[in-house]
Structure formats: C-alpha cells, structure tokens
N, C-alpha and C. Protein backbone atom coordinates (compact mmCIF):
# COMPACT_ATOMS: atom_id res chain seq x y z
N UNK A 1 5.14 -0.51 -94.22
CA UNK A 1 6.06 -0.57 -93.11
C UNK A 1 7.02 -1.73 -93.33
N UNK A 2 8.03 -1.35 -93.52
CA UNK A 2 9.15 -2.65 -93.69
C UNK A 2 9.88 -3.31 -92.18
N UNK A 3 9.81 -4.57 -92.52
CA UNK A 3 10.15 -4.99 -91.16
C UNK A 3 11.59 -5.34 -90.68
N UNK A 4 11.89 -4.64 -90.15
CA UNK A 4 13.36 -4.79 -89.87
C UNK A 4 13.83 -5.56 -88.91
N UNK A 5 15.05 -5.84 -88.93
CA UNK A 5 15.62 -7.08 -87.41
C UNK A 5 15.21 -6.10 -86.20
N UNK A 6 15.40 -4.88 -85.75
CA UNK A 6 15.05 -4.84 -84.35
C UNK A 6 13.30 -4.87 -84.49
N UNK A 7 13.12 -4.58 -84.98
CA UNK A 7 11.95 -4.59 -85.04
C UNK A 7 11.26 -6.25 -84.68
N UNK A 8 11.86 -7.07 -85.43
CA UNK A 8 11.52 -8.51 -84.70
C UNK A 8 12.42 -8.83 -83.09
N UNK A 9 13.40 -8.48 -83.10
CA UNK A 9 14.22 -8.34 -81.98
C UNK A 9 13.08 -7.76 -80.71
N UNK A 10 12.48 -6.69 -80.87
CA UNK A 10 11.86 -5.93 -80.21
C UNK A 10 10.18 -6.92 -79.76
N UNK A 11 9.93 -7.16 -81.03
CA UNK A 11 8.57 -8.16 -80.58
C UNK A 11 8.95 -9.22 -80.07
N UNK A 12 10.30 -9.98 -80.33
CA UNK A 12 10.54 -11.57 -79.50
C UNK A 12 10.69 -11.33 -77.64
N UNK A 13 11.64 -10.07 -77.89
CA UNK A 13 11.97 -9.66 -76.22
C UNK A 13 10.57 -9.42 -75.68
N UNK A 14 9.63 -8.83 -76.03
CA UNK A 14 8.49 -8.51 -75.29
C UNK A 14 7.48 -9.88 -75.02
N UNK A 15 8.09 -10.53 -76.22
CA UNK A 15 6.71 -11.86 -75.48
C UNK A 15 7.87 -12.97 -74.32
N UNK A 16 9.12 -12.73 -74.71
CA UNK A 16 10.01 -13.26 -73.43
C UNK A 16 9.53 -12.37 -72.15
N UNK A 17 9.61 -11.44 -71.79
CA UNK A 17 9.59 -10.81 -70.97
C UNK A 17 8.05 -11.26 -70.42
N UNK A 18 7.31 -11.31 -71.39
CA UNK A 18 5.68 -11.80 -70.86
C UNK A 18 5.96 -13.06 -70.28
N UNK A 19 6.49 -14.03 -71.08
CA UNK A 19 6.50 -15.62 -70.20
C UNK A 19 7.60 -15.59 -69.11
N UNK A 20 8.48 -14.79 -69.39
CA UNK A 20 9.33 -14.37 -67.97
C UNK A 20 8.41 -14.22 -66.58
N UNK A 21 7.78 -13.07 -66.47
CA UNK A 21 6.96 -12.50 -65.53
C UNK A 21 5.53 -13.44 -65.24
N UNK A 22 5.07 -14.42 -66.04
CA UNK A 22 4.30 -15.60 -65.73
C UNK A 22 4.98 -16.56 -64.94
N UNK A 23 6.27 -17.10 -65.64
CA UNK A 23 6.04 -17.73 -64.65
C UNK A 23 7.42 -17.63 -63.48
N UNK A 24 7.49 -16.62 -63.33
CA UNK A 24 8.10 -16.24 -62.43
C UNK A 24 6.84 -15.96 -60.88
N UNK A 25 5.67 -15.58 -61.72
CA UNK A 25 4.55 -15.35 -60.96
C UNK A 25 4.15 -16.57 -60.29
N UNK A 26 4.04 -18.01 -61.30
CA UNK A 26 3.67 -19.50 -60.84
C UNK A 26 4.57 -19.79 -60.12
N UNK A 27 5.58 -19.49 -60.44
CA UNK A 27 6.91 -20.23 -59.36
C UNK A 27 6.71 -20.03 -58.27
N UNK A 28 6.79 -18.07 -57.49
CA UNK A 28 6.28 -17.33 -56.59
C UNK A 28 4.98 -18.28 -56.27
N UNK A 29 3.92 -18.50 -56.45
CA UNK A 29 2.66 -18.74 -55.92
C UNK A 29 3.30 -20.13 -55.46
N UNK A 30 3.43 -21.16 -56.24
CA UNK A 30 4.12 -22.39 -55.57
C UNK A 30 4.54 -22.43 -55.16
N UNK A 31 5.88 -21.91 -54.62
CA UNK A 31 6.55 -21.68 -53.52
C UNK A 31 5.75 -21.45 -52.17
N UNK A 32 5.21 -20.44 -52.57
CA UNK A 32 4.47 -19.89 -51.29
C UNK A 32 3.29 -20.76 -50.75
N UNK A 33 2.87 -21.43 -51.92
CA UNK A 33 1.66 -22.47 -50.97
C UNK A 33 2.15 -23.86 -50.06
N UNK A 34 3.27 -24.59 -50.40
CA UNK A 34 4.17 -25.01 -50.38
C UNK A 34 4.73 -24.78 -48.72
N UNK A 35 5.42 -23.38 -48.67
CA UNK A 35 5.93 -23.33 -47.71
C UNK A 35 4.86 -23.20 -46.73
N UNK A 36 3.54 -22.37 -46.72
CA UNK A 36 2.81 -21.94 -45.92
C UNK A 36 2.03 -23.49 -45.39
N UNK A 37 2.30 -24.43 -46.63
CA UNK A 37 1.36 -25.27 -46.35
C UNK A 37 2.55 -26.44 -45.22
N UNK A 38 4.25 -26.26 -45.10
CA UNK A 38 4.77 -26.94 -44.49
C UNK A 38 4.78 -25.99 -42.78
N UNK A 39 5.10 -24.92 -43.00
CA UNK A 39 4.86 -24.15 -41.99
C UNK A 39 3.68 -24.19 -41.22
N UNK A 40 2.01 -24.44 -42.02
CA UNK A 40 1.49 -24.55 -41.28
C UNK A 40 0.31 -23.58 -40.81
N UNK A 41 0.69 -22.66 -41.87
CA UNK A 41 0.33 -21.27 -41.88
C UNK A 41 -0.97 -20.86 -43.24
N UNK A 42 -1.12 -21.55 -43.78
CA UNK A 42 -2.29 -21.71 -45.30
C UNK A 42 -3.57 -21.60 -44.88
N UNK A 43 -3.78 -20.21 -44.68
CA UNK A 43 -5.04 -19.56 -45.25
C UNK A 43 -5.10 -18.97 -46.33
N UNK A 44 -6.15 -18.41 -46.75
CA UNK A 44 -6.26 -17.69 -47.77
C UNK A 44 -5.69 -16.49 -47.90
N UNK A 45 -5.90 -15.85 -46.41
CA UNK A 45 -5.29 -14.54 -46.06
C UNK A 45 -3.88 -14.63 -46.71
N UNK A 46 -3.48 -15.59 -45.69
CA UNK A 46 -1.88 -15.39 -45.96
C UNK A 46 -1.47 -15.72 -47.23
N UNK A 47 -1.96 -16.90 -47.86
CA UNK A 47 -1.52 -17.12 -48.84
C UNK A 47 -1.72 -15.78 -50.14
N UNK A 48 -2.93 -15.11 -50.16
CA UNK A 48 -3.38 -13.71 -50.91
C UNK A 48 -2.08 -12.85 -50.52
N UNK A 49 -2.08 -12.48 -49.35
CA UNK A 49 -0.69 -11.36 -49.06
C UNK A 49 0.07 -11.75 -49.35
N UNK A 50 0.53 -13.05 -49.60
CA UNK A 50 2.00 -13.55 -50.19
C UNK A 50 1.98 -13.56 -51.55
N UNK A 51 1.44 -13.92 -51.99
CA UNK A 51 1.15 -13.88 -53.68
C UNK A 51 1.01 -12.20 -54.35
N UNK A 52 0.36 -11.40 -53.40
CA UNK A 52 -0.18 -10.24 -53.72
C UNK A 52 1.16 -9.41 -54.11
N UNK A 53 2.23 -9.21 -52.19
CA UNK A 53 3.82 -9.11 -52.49
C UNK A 53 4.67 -9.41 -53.87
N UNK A 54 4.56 -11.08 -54.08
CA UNK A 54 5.20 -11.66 -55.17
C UNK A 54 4.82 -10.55 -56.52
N UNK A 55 3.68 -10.54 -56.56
CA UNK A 55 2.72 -9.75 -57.80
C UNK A 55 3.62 -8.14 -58.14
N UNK A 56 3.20 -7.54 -57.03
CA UNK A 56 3.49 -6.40 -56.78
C UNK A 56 5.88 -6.31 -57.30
N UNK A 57 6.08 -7.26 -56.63
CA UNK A 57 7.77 -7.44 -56.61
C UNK A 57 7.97 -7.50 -58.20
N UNK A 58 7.27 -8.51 -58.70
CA UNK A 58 7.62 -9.12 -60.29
C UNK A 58 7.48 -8.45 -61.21
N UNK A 59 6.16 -7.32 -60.57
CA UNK A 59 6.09 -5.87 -61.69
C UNK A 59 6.69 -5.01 -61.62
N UNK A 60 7.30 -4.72 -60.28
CA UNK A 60 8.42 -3.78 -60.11
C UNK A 60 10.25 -4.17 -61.10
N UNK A 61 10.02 -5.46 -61.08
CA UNK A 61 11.46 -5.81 -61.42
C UNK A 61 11.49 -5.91 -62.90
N UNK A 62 10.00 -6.42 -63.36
CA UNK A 62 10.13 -6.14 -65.20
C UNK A 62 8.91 -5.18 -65.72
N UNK A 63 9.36 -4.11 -64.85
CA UNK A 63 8.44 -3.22 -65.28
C UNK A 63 8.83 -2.45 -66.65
N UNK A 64 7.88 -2.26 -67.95
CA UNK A 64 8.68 -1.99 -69.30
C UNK A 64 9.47 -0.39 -68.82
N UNK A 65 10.35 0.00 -69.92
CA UNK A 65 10.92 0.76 -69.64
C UNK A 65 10.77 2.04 -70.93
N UNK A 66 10.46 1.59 -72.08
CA UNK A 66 9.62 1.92 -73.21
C UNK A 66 8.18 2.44 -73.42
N UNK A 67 7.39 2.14 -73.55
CA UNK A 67 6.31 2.35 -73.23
C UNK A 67 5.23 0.81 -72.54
N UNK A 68 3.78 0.87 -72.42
CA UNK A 68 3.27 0.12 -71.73
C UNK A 68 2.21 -0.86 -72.89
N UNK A 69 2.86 -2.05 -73.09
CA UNK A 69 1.83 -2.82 -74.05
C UNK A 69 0.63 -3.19 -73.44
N UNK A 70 -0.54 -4.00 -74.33
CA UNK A 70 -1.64 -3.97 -73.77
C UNK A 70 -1.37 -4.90 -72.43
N UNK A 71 -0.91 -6.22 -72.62
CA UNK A 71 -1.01 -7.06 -71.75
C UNK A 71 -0.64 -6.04 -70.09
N UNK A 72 0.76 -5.06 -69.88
CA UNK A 72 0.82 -5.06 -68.71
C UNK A 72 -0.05 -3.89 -68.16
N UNK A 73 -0.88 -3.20 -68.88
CA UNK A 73 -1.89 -2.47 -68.53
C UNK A 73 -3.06 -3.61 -67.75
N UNK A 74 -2.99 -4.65 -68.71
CA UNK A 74 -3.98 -5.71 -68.00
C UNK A 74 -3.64 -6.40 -66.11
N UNK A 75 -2.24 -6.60 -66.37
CA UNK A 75 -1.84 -7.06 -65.07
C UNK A 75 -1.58 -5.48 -64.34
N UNK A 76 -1.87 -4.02 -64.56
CA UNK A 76 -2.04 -3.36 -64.02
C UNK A 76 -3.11 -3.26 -63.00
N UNK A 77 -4.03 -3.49 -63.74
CA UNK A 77 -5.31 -3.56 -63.59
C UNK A 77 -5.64 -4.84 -62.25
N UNK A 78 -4.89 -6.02 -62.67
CA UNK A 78 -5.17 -6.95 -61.55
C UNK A 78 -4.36 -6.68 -60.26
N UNK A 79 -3.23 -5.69 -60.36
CA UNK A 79 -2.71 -5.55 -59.12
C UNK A 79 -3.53 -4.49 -58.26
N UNK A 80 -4.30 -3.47 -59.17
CA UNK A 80 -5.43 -2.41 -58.92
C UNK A 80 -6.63 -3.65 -58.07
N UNK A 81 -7.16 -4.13 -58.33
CA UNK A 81 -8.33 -5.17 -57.99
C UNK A 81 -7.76 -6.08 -56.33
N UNK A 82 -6.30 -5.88 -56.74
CA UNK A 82 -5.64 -6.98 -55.44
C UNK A 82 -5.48 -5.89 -54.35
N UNK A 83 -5.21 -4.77 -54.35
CA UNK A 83 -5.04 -3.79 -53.61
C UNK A 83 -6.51 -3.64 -53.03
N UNK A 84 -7.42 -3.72 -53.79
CA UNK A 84 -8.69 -3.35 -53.31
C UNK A 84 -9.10 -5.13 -52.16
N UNK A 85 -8.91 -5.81 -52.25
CA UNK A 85 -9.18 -7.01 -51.95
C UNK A 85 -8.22 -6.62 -50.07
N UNK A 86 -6.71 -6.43 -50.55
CA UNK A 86 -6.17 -6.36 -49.67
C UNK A 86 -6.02 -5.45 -48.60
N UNK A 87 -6.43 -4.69 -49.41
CA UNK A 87 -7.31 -3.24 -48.29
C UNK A 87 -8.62 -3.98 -47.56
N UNK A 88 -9.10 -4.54 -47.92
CA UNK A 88 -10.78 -5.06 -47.21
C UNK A 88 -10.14 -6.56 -46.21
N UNK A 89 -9.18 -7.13 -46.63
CA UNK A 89 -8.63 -7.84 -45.71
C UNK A 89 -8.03 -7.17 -44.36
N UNK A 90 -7.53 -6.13 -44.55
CA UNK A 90 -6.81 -5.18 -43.78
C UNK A 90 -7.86 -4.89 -42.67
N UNK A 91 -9.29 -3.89 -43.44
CA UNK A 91 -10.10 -3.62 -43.11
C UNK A 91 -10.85 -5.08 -41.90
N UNK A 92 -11.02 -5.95 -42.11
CA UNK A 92 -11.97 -7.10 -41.23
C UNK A 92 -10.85 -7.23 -40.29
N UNK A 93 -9.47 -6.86 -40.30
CA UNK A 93 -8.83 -7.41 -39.27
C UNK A 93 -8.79 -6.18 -38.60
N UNK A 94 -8.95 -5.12 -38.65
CA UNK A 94 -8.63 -3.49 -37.79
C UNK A 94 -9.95 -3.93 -36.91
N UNK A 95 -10.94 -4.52 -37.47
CA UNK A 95 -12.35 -3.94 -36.82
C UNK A 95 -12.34 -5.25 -36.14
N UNK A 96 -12.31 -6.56 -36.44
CA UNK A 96 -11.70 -8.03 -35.49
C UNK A 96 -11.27 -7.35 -34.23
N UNK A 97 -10.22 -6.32 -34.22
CA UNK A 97 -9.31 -6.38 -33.03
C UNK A 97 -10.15 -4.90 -32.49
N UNK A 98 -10.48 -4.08 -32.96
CA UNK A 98 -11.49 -3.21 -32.36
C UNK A 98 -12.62 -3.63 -32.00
C-alpha cells in the first residue's frame, strides 16, 4: 500500500477532529460547572443533564461524514450509557412527584 498525501491528509484531519471534540467536550463541562456553581444550581443532576446536552450537541456537530472510526463508535457507546443514566434520573423524578 503506498502512502499518499491524502492519505496522510486524511489521518492528520481525523486525529484533529478527535482533539477538536475533546476538548470542546472539557470546555463544555467547565463552563457548565462554573456557571451552575455561580448560579447556584450544582448538583449532580443538573450538572449530568448539562454535560449530557453538551455530549449529545458536540456529536451532532462533528459527527464523521465518511465512515465511523473506532474511537467514535466508543463515544457512541458513552452517549448510549448516558441516555440510560438519564432516563433513570428522569425516572426518580416522575415517581418523586407521583
């Protein structure tokens, strides 16, 4: 297999795009603890649904357009696990108020 410029072109953009979507993710979470914590508002709850949003937003906006490398199958997977978390948060507060 000979290695050609897009071909390196193609592997540099994909690990940009990985440290893109990190720390675009850290930024998002800092922000949000930050504000919740000047607001006043820093639980876990909230702070999880805010981060969860951020999560959910950051994969929508660099979601690949090519096919799916291993890594964002992985952060697939953690937005799969956050959904389940945030469903059971959902869940203690329906039955709280029932």
């Amino acid at each position: 297999m000979a290695l050609t410029w897009s071909h390196i072109q193609n592997s540099v953009s994909k690990t940009n795009v990985r440290l893109r979507v990190v720390v675009a993710l850290v930024a998002w979470m800092i922000v949000s603890l930050a504000m919740l914590s000047v607001l006043g508002l820093l639980t876990f709850e909230h702070y999880f649904i805010i981060s969860y949003v951020g999560l959910l937003s950051i994969m929508h906006v660099y979601a690949p357009t090519d096919r799916q490398s291993r890594w964002w199958a992985v952060l697939r997977w953690v937005s799969i696990i956050g959904f389940v978390i945030f469903a059971t948060l959902i869940y203690q507060r329906v039955i709280a108020v029932l």
